[in-house]
N, C-alpha and C. Protein backbone atom coordinates (compact mmCIF):
# COMPACT_ATOMS: atom_id res chain seq x y z
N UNK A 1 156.94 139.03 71.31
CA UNK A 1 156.68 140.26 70.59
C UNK A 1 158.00 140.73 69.96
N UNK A 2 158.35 141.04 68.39
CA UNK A 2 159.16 141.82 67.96
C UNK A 2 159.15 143.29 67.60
N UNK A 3 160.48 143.48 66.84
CA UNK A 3 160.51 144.90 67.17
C UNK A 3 159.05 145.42 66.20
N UNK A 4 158.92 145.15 65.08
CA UNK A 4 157.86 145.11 64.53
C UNK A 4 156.59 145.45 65.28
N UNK A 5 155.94 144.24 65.84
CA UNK A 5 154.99 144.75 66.74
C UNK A 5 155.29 145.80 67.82
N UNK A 6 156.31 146.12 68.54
CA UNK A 6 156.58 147.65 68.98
C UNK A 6 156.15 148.57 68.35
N UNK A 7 156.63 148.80 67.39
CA UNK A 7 156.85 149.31 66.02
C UNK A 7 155.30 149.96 65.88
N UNK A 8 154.69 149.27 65.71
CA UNK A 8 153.52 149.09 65.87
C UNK A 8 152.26 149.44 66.53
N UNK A 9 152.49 148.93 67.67
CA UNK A 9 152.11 149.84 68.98
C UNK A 9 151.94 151.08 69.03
N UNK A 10 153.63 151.54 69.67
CA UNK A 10 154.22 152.65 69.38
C UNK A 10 153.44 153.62 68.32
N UNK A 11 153.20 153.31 67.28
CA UNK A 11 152.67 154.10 66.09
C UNK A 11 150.85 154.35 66.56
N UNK A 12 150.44 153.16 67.11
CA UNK A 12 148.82 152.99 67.12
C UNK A 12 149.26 154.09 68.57
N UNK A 13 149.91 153.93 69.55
CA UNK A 13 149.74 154.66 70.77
C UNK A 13 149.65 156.23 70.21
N UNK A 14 151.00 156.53 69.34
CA UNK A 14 150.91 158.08 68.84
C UNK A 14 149.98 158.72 68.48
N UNK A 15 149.38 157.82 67.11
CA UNK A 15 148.06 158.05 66.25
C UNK A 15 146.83 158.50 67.79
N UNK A 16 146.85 157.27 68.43
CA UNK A 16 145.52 157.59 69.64
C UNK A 16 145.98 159.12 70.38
N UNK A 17 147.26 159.57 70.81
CA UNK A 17 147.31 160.56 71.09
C UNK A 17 147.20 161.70 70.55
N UNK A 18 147.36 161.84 69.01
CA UNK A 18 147.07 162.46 68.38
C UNK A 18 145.62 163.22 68.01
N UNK A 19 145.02 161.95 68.07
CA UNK A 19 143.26 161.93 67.90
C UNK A 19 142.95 162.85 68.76
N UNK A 20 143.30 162.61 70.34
CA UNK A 20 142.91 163.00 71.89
C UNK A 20 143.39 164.49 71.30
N UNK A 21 144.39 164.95 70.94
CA UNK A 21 144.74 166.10 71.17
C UNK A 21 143.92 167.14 69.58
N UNK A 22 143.45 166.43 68.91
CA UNK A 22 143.02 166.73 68.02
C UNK A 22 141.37 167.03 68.45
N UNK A 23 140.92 166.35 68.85
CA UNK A 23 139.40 166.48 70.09
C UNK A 23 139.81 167.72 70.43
N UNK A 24 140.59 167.58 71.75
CA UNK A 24 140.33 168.94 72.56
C UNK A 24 140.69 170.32 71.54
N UNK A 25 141.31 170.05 70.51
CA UNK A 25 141.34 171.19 69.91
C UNK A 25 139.57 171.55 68.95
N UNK A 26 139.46 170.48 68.76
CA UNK A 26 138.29 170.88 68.40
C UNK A 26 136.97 171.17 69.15
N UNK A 27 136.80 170.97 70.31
CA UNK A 27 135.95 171.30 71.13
C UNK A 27 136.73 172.79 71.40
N UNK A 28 137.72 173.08 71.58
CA UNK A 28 138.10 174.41 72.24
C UNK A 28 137.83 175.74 70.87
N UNK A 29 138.02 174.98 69.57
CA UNK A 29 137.39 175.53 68.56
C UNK A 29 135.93 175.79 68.52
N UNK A 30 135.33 174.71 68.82
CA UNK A 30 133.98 174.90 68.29
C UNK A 30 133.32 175.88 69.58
N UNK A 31 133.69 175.83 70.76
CA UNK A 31 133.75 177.09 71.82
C UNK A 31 134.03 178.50 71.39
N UNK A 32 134.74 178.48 70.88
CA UNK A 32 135.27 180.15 69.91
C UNK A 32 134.48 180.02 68.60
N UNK A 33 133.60 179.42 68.41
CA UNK A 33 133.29 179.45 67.57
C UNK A 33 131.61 179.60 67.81
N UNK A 34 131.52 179.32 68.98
CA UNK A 34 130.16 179.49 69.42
C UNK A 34 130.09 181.08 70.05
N UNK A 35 131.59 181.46 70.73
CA UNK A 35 131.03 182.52 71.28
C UNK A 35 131.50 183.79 70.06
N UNK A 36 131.90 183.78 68.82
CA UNK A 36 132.18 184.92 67.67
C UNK A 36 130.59 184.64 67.06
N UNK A 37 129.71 183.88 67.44
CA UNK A 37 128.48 183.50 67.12
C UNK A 37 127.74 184.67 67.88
N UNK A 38 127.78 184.64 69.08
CA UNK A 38 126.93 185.66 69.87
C UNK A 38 127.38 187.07 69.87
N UNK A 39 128.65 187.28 69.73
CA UNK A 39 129.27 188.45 69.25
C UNK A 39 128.30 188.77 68.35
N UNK A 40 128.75 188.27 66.69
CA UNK A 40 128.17 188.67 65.73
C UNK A 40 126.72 189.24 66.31
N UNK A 41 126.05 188.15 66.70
CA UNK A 41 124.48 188.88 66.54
C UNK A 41 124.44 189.92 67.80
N UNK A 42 125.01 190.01 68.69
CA UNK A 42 125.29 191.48 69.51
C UNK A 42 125.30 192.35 68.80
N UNK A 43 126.27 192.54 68.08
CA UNK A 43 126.91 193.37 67.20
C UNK A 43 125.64 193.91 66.16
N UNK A 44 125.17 192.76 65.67
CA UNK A 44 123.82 193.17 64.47
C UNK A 44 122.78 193.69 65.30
N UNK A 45 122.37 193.48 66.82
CA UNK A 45 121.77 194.19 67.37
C UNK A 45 122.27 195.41 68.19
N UNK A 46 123.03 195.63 68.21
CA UNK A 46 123.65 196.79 69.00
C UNK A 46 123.68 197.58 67.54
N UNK A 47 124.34 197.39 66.53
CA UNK A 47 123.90 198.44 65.21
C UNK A 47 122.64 198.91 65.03
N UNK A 48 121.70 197.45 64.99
CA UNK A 48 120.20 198.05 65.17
C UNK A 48 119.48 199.07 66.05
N UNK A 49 120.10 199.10 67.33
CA UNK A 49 119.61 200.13 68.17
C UNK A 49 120.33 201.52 68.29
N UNK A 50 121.91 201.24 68.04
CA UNK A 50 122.61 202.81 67.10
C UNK A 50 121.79 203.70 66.37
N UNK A 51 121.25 202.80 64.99
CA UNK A 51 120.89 203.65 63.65
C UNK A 51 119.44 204.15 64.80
N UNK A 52 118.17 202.84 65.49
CA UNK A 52 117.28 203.77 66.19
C UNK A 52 117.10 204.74 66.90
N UNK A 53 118.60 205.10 67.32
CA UNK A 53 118.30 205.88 68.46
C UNK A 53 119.26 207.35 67.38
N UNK A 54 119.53 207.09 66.90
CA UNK A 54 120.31 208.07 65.57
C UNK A 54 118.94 208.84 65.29
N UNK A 55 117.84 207.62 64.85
CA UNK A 55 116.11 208.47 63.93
C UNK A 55 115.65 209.29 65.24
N UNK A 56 115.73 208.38 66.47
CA UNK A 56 114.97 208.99 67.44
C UNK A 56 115.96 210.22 67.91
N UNK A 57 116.84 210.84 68.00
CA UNK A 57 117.83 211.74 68.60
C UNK A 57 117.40 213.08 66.72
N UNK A 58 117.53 212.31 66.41
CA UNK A 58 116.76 213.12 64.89
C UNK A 58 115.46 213.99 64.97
N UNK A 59 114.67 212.67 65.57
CA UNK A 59 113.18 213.11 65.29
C UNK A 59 113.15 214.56 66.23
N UNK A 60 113.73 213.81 67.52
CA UNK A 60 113.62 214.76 68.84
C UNK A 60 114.07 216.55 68.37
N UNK A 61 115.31 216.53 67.41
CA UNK A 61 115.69 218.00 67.02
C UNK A 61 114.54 218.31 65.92
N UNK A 62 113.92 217.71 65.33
CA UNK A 62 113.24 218.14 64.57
C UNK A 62 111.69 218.68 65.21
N UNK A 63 111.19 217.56 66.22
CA UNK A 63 110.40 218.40 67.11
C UNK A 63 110.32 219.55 67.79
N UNK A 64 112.04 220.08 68.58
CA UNK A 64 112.49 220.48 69.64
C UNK A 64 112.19 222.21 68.04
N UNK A 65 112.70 221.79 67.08
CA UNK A 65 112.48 223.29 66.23
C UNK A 65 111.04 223.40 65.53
N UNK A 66 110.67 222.81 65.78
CA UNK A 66 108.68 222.68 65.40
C UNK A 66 108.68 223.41 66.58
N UNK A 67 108.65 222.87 67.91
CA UNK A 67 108.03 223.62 68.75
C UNK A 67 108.66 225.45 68.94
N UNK A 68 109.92 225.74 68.76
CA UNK A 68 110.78 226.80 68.90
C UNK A 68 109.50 227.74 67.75
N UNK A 69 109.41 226.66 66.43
CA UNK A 69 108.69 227.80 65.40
C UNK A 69 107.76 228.48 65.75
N UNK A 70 106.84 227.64 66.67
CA UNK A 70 105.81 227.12 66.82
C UNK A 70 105.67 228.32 68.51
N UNK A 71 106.59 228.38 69.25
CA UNK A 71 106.68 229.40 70.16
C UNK A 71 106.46 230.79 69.59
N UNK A 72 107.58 231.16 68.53
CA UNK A 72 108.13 232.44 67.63
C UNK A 72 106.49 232.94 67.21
N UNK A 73 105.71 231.74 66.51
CA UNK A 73 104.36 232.57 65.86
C UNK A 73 104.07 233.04 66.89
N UNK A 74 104.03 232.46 68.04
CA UNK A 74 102.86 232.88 69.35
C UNK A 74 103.30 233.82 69.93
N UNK A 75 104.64 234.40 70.07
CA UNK A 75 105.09 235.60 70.38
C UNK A 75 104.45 236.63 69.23
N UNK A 76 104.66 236.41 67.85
CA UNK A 76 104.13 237.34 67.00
C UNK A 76 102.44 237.42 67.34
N UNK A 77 101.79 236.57 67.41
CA UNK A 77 100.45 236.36 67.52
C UNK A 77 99.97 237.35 68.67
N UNK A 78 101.02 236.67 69.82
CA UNK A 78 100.56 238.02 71.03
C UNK A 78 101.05 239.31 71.26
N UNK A 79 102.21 239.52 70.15
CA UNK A 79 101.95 241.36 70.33
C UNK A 79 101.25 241.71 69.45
N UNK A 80 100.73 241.12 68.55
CA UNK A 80 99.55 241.76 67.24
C UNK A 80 98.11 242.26 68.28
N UNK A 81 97.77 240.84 69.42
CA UNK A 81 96.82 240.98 70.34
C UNK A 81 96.93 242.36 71.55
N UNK A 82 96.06 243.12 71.36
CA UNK A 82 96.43 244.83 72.33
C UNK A 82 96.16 244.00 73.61
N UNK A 83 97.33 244.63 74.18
CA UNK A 83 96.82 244.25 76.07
C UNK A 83 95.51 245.21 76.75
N UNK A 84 94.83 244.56 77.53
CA UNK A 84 93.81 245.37 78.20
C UNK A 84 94.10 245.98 79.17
């Protein structure tokens, strides 16, 4: 064997280590890349239930002064009514 084929070797050994270390980076990528995946759609569902509970915390004040109005007539209603 000459220096050449060392030479050689040497270069094919690097290249193979290279590869190896090039793998684990990509598996450790495609891991971060799987979990900014589940994030995201957390995220698109956790917004989704924000804005619902925003309508529903809405609706609720808008009921909560329906009923207040809705008390107020019935106070007017029952002193118009003479007590017996």
């Amino acid at each position: 064997m000459n220096a050449l084929d060392v030479v050689s070797v040497g270069a094919l050994v690097l290249l193979g280590l290279i590869m190896l270390i090039l793998l684990f980076q990509y598996l450790r990528l495609r891991g971060i890349w799987k979990m900014m995946l589940v994030c995201r759609s957390a995220t698109r569902w956790a917004r989704m239930w924000e804005m619902e509970n925003r309508e529903l915390r809405s609706a609720l004040r808008a009921e909560k002064a329906h009923v207040e109005q809705l008390q107020g007539k019935l106070k007017i209603l029952q002193s118009l009514i003479p007590s017996a």
